[in-house]
Protein backbone atom coordinates (compact mmCIF):
# COMPACT_ATOMS: atom_id res chain seq x y z
CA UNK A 1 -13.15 12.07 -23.90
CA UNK A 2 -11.89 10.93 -27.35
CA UNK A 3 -13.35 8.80 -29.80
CA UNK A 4 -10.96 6.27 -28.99
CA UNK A 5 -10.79 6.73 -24.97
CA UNK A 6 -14.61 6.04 -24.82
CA UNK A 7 -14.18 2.59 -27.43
CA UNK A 8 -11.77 0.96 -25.25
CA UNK A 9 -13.91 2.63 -22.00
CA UNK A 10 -17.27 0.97 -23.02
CA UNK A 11 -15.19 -2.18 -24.72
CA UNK A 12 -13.32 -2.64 -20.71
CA UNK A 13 -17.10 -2.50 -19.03
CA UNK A 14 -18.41 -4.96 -21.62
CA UNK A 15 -15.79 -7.47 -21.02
CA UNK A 16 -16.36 -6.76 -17.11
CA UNK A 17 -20.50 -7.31 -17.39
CA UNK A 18 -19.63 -10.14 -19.57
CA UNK A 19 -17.44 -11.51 -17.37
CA UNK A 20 -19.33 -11.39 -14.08
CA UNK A 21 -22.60 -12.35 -15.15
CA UNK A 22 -20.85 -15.68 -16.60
CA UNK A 23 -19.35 -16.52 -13.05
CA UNK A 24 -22.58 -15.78 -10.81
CA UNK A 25 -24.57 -17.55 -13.72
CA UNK A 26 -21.93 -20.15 -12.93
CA UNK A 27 -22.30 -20.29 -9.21
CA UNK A 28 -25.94 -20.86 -9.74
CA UNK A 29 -26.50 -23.05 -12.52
CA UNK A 30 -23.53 -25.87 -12.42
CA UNK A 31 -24.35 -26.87 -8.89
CA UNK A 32 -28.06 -27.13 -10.00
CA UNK A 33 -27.30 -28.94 -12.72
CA UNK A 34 -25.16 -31.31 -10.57
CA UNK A 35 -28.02 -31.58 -7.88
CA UNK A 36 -30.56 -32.21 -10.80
CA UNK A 37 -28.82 -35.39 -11.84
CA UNK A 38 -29.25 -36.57 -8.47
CA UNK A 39 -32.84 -35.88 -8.42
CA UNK A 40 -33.12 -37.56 -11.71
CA UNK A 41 -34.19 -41.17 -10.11
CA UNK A 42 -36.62 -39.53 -7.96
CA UNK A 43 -40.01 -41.18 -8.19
CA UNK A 44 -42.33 -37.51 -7.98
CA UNK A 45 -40.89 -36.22 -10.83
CA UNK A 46 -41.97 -37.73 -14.60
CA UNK A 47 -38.73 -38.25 -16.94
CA UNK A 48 -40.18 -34.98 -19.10
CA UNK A 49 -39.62 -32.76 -15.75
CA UNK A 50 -36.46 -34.31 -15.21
CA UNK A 51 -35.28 -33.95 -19.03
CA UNK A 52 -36.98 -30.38 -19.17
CA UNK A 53 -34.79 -29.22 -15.84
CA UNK A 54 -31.57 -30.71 -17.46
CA UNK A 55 -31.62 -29.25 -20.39
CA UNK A 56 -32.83 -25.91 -19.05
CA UNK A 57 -29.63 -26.05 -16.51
CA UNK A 58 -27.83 -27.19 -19.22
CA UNK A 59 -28.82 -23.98 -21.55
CA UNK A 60 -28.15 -22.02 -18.86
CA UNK A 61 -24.37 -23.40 -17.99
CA UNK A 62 -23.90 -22.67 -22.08
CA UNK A 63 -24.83 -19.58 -21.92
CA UNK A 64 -22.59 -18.57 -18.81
CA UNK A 65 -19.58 -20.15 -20.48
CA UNK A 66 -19.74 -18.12 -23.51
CA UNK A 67 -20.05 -15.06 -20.95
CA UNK A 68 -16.83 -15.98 -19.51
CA UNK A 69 -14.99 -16.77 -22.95
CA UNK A 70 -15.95 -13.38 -24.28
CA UNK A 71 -15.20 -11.44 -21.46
CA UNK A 72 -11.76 -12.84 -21.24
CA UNK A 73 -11.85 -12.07 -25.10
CA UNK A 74 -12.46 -8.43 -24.21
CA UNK A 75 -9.90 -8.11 -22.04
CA UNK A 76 -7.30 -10.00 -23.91
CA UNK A 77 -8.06 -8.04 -27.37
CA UNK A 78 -7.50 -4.43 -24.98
CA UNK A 79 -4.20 -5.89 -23.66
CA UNK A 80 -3.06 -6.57 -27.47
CA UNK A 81 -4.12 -3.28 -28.64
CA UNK A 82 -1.79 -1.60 -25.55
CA UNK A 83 1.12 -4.04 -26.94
CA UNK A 84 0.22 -2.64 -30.64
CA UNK A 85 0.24 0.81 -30.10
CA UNK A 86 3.85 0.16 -28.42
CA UNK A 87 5.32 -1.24 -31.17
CA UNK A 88 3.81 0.81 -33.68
CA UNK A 89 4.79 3.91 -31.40
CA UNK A 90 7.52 3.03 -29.54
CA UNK A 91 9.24 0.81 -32.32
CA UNK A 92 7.63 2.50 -35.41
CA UNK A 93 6.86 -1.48 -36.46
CA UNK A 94 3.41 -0.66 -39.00
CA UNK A 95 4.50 -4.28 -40.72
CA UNK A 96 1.93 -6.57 -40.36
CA UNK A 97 4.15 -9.11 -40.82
CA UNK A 98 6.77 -7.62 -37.78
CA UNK A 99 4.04 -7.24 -35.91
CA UNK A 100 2.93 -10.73 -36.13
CA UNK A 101 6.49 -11.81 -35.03
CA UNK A 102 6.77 -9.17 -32.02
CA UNK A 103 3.61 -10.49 -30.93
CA UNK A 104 3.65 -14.20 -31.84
CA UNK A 105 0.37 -14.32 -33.81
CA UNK A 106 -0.06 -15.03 -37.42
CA UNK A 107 -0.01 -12.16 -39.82
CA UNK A 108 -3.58 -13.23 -40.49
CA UNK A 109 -4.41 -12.73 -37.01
CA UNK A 110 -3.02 -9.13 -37.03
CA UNK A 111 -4.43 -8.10 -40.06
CA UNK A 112 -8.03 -9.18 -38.75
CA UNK A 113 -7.70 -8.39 -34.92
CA UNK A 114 -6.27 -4.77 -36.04
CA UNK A 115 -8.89 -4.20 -38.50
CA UNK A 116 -11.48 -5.23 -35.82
CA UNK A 117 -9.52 -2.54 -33.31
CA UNK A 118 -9.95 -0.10 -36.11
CA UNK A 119 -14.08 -0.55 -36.57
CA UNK A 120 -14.42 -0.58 -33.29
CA UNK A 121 -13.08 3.08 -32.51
CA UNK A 122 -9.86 2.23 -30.96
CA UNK A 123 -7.67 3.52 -33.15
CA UNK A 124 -9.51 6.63 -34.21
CA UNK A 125 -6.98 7.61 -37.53
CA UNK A 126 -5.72 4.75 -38.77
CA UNK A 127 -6.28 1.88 -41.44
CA UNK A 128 -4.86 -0.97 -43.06
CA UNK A 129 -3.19 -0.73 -46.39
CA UNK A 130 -3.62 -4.22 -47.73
CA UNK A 131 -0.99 -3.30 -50.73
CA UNK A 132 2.07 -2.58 -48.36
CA UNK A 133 0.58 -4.95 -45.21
CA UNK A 134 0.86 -2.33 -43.23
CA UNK A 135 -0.96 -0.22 -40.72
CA UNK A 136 -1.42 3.12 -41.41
CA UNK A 137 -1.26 5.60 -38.98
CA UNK A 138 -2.64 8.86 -40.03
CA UNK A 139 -1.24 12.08 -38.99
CA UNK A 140 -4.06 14.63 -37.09
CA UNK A 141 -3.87 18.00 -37.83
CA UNK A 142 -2.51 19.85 -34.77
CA UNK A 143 -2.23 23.46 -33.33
CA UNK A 144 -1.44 26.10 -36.00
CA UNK A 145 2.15 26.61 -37.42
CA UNK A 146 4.20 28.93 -34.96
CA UNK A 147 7.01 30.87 -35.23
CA UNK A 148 10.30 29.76 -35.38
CA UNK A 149 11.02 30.79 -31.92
CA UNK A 150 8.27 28.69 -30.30
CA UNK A 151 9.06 25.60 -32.39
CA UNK A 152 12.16 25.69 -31.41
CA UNK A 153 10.43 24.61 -27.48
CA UNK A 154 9.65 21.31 -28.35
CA UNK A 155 9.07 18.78 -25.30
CA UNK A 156 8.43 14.81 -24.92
CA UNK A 157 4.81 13.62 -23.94
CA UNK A 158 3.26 10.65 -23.61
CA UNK A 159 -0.43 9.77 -24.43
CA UNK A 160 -2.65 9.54 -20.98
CA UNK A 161 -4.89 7.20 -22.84
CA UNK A 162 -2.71 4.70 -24.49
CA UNK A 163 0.66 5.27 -23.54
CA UNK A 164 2.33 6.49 -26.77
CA UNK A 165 5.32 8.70 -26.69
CA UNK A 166 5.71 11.82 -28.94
CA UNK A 167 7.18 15.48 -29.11
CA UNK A 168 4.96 18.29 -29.16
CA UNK A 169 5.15 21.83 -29.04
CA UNK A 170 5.57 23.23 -25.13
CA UNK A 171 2.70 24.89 -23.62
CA UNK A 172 0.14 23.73 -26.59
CA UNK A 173 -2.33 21.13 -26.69
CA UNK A 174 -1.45 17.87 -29.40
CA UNK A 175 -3.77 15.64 -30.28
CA UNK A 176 -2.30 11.36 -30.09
CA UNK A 177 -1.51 10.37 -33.55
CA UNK A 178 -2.89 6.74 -32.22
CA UNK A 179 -5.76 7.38 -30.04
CA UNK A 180 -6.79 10.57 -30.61
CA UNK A 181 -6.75 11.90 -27.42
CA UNK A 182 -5.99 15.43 -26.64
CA UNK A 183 -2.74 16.09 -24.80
CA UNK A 184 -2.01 19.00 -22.81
């Protein structure tokens, strides 16, 4: 598995996690809260229990919220970086500022969300030149120079991992200028 297969791999499972240990923290904690607000005029219980069992529920109804948010985050940020690579692949768009129109984000946005992509492993050979605003897609060094014959055999591919198209030589593996994954 590539460099960039296993980012957005462990990056989909986080959002996942994320996601459903905010909802069954949910399913537990809002109805308590709700049910603790009716046990708040019950004479057993001092005002400290009852305050201490709010806020508790309370923390806990926080902290599955923010679960939720970033797992809808995750998934969100891997759905942009599918829409990237087509329009950097597909479209040859590396503009920041085209990219920010094909997407409807603010160039500011793209510049940070792709340089987040970028330190995160998802695009394993690429960067952000901040003189040109533009993303940088760096070449990888593929399978050895053949003869003329065999170059001649060309053939379209298209990246298992992240969907890119390209042209490689027939019969020989090429590594995804995007992702990095190997392609046979």
């Amino acid at each position: 598995m590539t460099k960039s297969k296993v980012a957005l791999a462990v990056n989909s499972l986080q959002g996942k996690a994320a996601s459903i240990v905010g909802y069954c923290l949910s399913i537990i904690f809002f109805p308590s809260l709700i049910i603790s607000f009716t046990f708040f005029a019950e004479p057993d219980l001092t005002f400290g229990e009852t305050i201490g069992t709010i806020i508790t529920l309370l923390l806990f109804c926080v902290f599955s919220s923010f679960m939720i948010i970033k797992g809808i985050q995750i998934k969100h940020r891997i759905a942009r970086f599918k829409q990237y690579i087509a329009l950097i692949s597909v479209q040859q768009i590396t503009a920041l500022s085209s990219l920010a129109a094909s997407t409807r984000k603010s160039v500011d946005f793209v510049r940070s969300d792709l340089q987040k992509m970028i330190s995160k492993g998802f695009f394993t050979n690429a960067y952000i030149d901040l003189a040109s605003d533009q993303i940088i897609i760096v070449k990888a060094h593929n399978a050895a120079p053949q003869p003329a014959s065999q170059s001649a055999q060309m053939e379209p591919f298209r990246c298992t991992s992240c969907g890119a198209p390209g042209m490689k030589c027939k019969g020989l593996a090429y590594t995804c200028d995007y992702c990095g994954t190997v392609v046979m």
